[in-house]
Protein backbone atom coordinates (compact mmCIF):
# COMPACT_ATOMS: atom_id res chain seq x y z
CA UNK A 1 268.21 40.37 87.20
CA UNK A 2 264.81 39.48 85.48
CA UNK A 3 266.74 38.52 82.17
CA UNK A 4 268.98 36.24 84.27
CA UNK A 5 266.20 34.60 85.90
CA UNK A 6 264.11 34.07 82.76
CA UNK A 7 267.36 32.80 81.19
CA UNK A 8 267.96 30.24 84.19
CA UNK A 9 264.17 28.98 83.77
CA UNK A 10 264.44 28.76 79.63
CA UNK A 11 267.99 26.36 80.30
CA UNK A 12 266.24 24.25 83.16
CA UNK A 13 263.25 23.44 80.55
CA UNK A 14 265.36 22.49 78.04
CA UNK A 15 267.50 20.41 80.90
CA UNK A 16 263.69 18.76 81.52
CA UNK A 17 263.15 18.34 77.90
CA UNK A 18 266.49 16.44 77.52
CA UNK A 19 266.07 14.15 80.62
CA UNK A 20 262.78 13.44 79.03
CA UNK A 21 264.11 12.50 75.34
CA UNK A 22 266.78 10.33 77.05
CA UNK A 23 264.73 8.35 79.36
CA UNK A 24 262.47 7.62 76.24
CA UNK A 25 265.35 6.58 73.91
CA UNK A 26 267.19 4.85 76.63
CA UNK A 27 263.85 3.05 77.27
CA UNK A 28 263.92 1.65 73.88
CA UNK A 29 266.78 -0.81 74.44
CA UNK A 30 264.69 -2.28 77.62
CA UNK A 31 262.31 -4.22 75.58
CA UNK A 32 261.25 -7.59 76.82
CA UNK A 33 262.63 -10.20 75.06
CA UNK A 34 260.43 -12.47 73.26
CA UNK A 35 260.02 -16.25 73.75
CA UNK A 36 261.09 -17.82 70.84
CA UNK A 37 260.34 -21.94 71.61
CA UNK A 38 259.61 -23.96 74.60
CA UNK A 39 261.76 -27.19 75.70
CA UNK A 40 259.69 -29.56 77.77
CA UNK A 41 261.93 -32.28 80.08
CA UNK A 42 262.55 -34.85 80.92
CA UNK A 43 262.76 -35.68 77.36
CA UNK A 44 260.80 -39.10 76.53
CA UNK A 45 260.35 -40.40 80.35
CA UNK A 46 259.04 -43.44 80.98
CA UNK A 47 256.64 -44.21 83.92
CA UNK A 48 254.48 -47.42 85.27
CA UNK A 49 250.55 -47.46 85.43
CA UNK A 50 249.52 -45.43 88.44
CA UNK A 51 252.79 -43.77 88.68
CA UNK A 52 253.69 -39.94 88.26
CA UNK A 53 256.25 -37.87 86.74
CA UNK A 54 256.87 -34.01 86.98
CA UNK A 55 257.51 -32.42 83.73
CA UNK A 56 259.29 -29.00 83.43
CA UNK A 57 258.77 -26.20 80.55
CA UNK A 58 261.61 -24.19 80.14
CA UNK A 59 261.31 -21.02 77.99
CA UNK A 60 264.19 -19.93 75.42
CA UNK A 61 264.25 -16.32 74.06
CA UNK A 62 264.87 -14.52 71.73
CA UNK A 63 267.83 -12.64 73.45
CA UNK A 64 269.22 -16.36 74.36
CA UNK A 65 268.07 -16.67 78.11
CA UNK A 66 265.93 -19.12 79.39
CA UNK A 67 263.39 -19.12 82.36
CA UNK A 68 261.40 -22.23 84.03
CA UNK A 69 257.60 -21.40 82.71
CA UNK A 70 255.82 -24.48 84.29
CA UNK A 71 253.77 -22.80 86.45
CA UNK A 72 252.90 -20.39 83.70
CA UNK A 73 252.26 -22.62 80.81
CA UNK A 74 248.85 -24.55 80.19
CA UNK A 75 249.62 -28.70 79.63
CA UNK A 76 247.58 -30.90 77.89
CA UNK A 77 248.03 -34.90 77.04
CA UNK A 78 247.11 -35.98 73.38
CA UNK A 79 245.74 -39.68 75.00
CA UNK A 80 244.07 -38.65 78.67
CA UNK A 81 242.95 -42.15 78.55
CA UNK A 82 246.95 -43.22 78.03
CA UNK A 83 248.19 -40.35 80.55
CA UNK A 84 246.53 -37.53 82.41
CA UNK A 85 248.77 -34.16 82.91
CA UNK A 86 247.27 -31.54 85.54
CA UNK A 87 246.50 -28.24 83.23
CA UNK A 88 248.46 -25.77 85.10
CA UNK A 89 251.03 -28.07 86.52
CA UNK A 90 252.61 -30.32 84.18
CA UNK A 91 252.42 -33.41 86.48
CA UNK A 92 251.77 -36.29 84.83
CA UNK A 93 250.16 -39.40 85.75
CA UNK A 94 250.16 -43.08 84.36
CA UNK A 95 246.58 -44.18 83.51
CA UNK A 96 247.48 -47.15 81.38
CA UNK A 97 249.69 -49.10 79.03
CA UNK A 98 250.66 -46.83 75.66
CA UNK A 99 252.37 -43.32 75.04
CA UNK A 100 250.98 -40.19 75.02
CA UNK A 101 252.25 -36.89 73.94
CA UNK A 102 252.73 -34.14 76.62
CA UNK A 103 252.31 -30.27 75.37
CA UNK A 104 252.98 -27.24 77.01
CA UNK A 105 251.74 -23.76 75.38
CA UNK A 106 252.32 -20.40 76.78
CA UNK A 107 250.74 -18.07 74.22
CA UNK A 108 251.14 -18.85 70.68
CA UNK A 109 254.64 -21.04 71.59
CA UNK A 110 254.34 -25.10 72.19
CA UNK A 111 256.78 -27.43 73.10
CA UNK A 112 256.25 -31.34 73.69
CA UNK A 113 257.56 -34.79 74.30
CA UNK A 114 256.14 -38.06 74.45
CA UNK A 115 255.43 -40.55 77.68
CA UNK A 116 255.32 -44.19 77.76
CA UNK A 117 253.15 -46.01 80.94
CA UNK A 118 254.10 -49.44 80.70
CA UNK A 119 253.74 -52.21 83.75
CA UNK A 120 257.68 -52.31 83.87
CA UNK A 121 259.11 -53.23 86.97
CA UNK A 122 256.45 -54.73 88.46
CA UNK A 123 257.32 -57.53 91.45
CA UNK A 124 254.24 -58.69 92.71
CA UNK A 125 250.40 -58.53 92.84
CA UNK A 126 247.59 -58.92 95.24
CA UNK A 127 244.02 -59.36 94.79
CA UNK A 128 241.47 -58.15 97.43
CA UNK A 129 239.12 -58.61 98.81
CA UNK A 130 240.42 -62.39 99.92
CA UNK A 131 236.95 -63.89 99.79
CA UNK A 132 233.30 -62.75 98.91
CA UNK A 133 230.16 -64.66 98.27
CA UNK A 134 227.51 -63.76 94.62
CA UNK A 135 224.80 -65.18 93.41
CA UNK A 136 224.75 -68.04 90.32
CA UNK A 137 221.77 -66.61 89.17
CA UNK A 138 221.22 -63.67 90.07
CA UNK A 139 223.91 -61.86 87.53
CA UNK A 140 224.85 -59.55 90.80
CA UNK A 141 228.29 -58.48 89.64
CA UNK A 142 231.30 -58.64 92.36
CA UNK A 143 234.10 -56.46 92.74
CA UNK A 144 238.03 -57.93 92.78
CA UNK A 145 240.81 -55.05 92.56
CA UNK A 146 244.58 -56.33 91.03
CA UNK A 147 246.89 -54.33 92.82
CA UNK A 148 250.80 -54.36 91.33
CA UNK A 149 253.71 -53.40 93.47
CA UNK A 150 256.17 -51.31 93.30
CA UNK A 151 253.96 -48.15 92.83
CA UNK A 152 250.29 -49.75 94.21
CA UNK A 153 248.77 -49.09 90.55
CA UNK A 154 245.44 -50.70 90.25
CA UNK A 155 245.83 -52.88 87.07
CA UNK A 156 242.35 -54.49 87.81
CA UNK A 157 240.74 -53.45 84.36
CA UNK A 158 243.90 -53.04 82.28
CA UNK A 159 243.70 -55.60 79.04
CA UNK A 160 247.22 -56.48 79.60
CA UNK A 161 245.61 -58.18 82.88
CA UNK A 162 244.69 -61.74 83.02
CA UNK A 163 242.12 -62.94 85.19
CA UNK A 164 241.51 -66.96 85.49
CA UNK A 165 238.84 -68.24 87.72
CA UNK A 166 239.12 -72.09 88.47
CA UNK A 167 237.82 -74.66 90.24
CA UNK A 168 239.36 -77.72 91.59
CA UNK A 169 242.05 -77.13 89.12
CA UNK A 170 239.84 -76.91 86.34
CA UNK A 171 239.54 -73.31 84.28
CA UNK A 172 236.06 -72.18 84.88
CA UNK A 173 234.19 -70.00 82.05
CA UNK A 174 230.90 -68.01 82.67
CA UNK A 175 232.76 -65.12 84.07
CA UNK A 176 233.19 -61.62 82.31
CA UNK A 177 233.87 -58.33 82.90
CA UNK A 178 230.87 -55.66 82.39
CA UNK A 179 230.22 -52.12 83.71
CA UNK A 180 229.00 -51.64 87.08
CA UNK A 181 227.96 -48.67 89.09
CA UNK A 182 228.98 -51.14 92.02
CA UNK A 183 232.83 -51.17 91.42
CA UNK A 184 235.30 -47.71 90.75
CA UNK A 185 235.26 -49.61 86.99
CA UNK A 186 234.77 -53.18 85.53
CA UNK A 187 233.13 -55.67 87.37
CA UNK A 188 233.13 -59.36 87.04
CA UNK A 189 229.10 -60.61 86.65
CA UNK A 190 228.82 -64.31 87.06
CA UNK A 191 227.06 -66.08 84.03
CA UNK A 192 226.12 -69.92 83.85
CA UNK A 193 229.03 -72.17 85.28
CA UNK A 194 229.13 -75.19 83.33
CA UNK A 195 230.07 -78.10 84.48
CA UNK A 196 230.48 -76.98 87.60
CA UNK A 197 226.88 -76.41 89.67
CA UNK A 198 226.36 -73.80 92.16
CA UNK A 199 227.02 -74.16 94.93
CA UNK A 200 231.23 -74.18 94.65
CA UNK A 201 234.15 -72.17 95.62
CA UNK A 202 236.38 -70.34 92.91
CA UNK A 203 239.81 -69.56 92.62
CA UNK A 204 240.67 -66.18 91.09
CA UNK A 205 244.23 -64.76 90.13
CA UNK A 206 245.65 -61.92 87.85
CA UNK A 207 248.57 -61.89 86.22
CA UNK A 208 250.41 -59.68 83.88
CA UNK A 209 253.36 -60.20 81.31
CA UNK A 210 255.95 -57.63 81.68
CA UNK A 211 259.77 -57.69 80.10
CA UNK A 212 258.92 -61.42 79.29
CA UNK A 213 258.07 -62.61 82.51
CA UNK A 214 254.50 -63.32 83.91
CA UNK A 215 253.65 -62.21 87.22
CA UNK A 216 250.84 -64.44 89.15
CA UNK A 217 248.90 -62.77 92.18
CA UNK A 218 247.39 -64.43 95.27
CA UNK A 219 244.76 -66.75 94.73
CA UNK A 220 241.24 -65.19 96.45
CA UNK A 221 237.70 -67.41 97.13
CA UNK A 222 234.79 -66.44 95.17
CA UNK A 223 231.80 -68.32 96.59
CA UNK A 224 229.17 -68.75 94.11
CA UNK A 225 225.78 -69.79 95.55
CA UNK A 226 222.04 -70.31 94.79
């Protein structure tokens, strides 16, 4: 009875030992796979100043399956000053006019495409505020923001922009753009005004050239005094 029972234990080890050795060899063939490139879409988009586009990173392995690793991947731009892409996100945004290349890394694997922020498409543009008074002399500088619809981009301090300042049809010079803590960006400081005395009332526009057409924004009053 003994021998039987020590014979039963001895075959239910080695039953163990077996389950054991085939759980680690089956284990084996369970290996992650390995991601072998990334693919980052949509491929060359196109977007305006101010606007947005989502970018996706989508993972290929090395057993052939793929798997959306957005979230997962860190994104940088090449040109932040061109486009801005949010580090963990992949959303870009349109700063100004030029291209910019988007890359997405998730561990030692990159994958990237290119973005172009143009002023495409744009219909209109409006200048606020509609009327403000500064100083001839005192080279306080004033604030005017270009706003360009569709989208609402601020082209204000974009070079493609044109401002022209005028008065009683005649182009007025004595006006430029310089830094200011006063304004989100450039501000206009007004300089001598030649012929023209202070005081008088400006006309300012912007305008931009995009797809071969020029686009000419309200006229606003900019009240230069003594």
């Amino acid at each position: 009875m003994a021998i039987t029972r020590r014979k039963f234990q001895v075959v239910a080890s080695l039953g163990v030992l077996l389950l054991a050795a085939a759980a680690v060899s089956c284990n084996g063939f369970f290996v992650d796979p390995v991601l072998q490139t990334i693919t980052v879409t949509p491929a060359t988009p196109g977007i305006l100043v101010g606007g947005t586009q989502q970018m996706t990173a989508t993972g290929i392995y090395d057993d052939g399956s793929r798997k959306n690793i957005t979230g997962t991947s860190s994104w940088n731009s090449t040109d932040p000053t061109v486009a801005s892409v949010t580090a963990s996100g992949g959303l870009v945004t349109g700063l100004t006019t030029g291209t910019s290349t988007i890359q997405a890394t998730n561990g030692i694997v990159s994958g990237s495409t290119s973005v172009t922020v143009s002023l495409t498409g744009i219909t209109s543009i409006a200048v606020t505020p509609s009327s403000q008074s500064v100083s001839a002399s005192g080279g306080v500088p004033f604030c005017l923001t270009a706003t360009a619809q569709p989208g609402g981009q601020d082209i204000s301090t974009l070079s493609t922009t044109t401002w022209t300042f005028t008065s009683g049809g005649q182009t007025e010079s004595g006006i430029s753009k310089t830094t200011s803590t006063t304004c989100s960006g450039q501000a206009f400081l007004i300089g001598t005004l030649s012929p023209v005395a202070a005081p008088t009332t400006l006309s300012a526009t912007a305008s931009v050239t995009t797809s071969g057409t020029t686009v000419t924004s309200n006229a606003v009053s900019v009240v230069v005094g003594n």
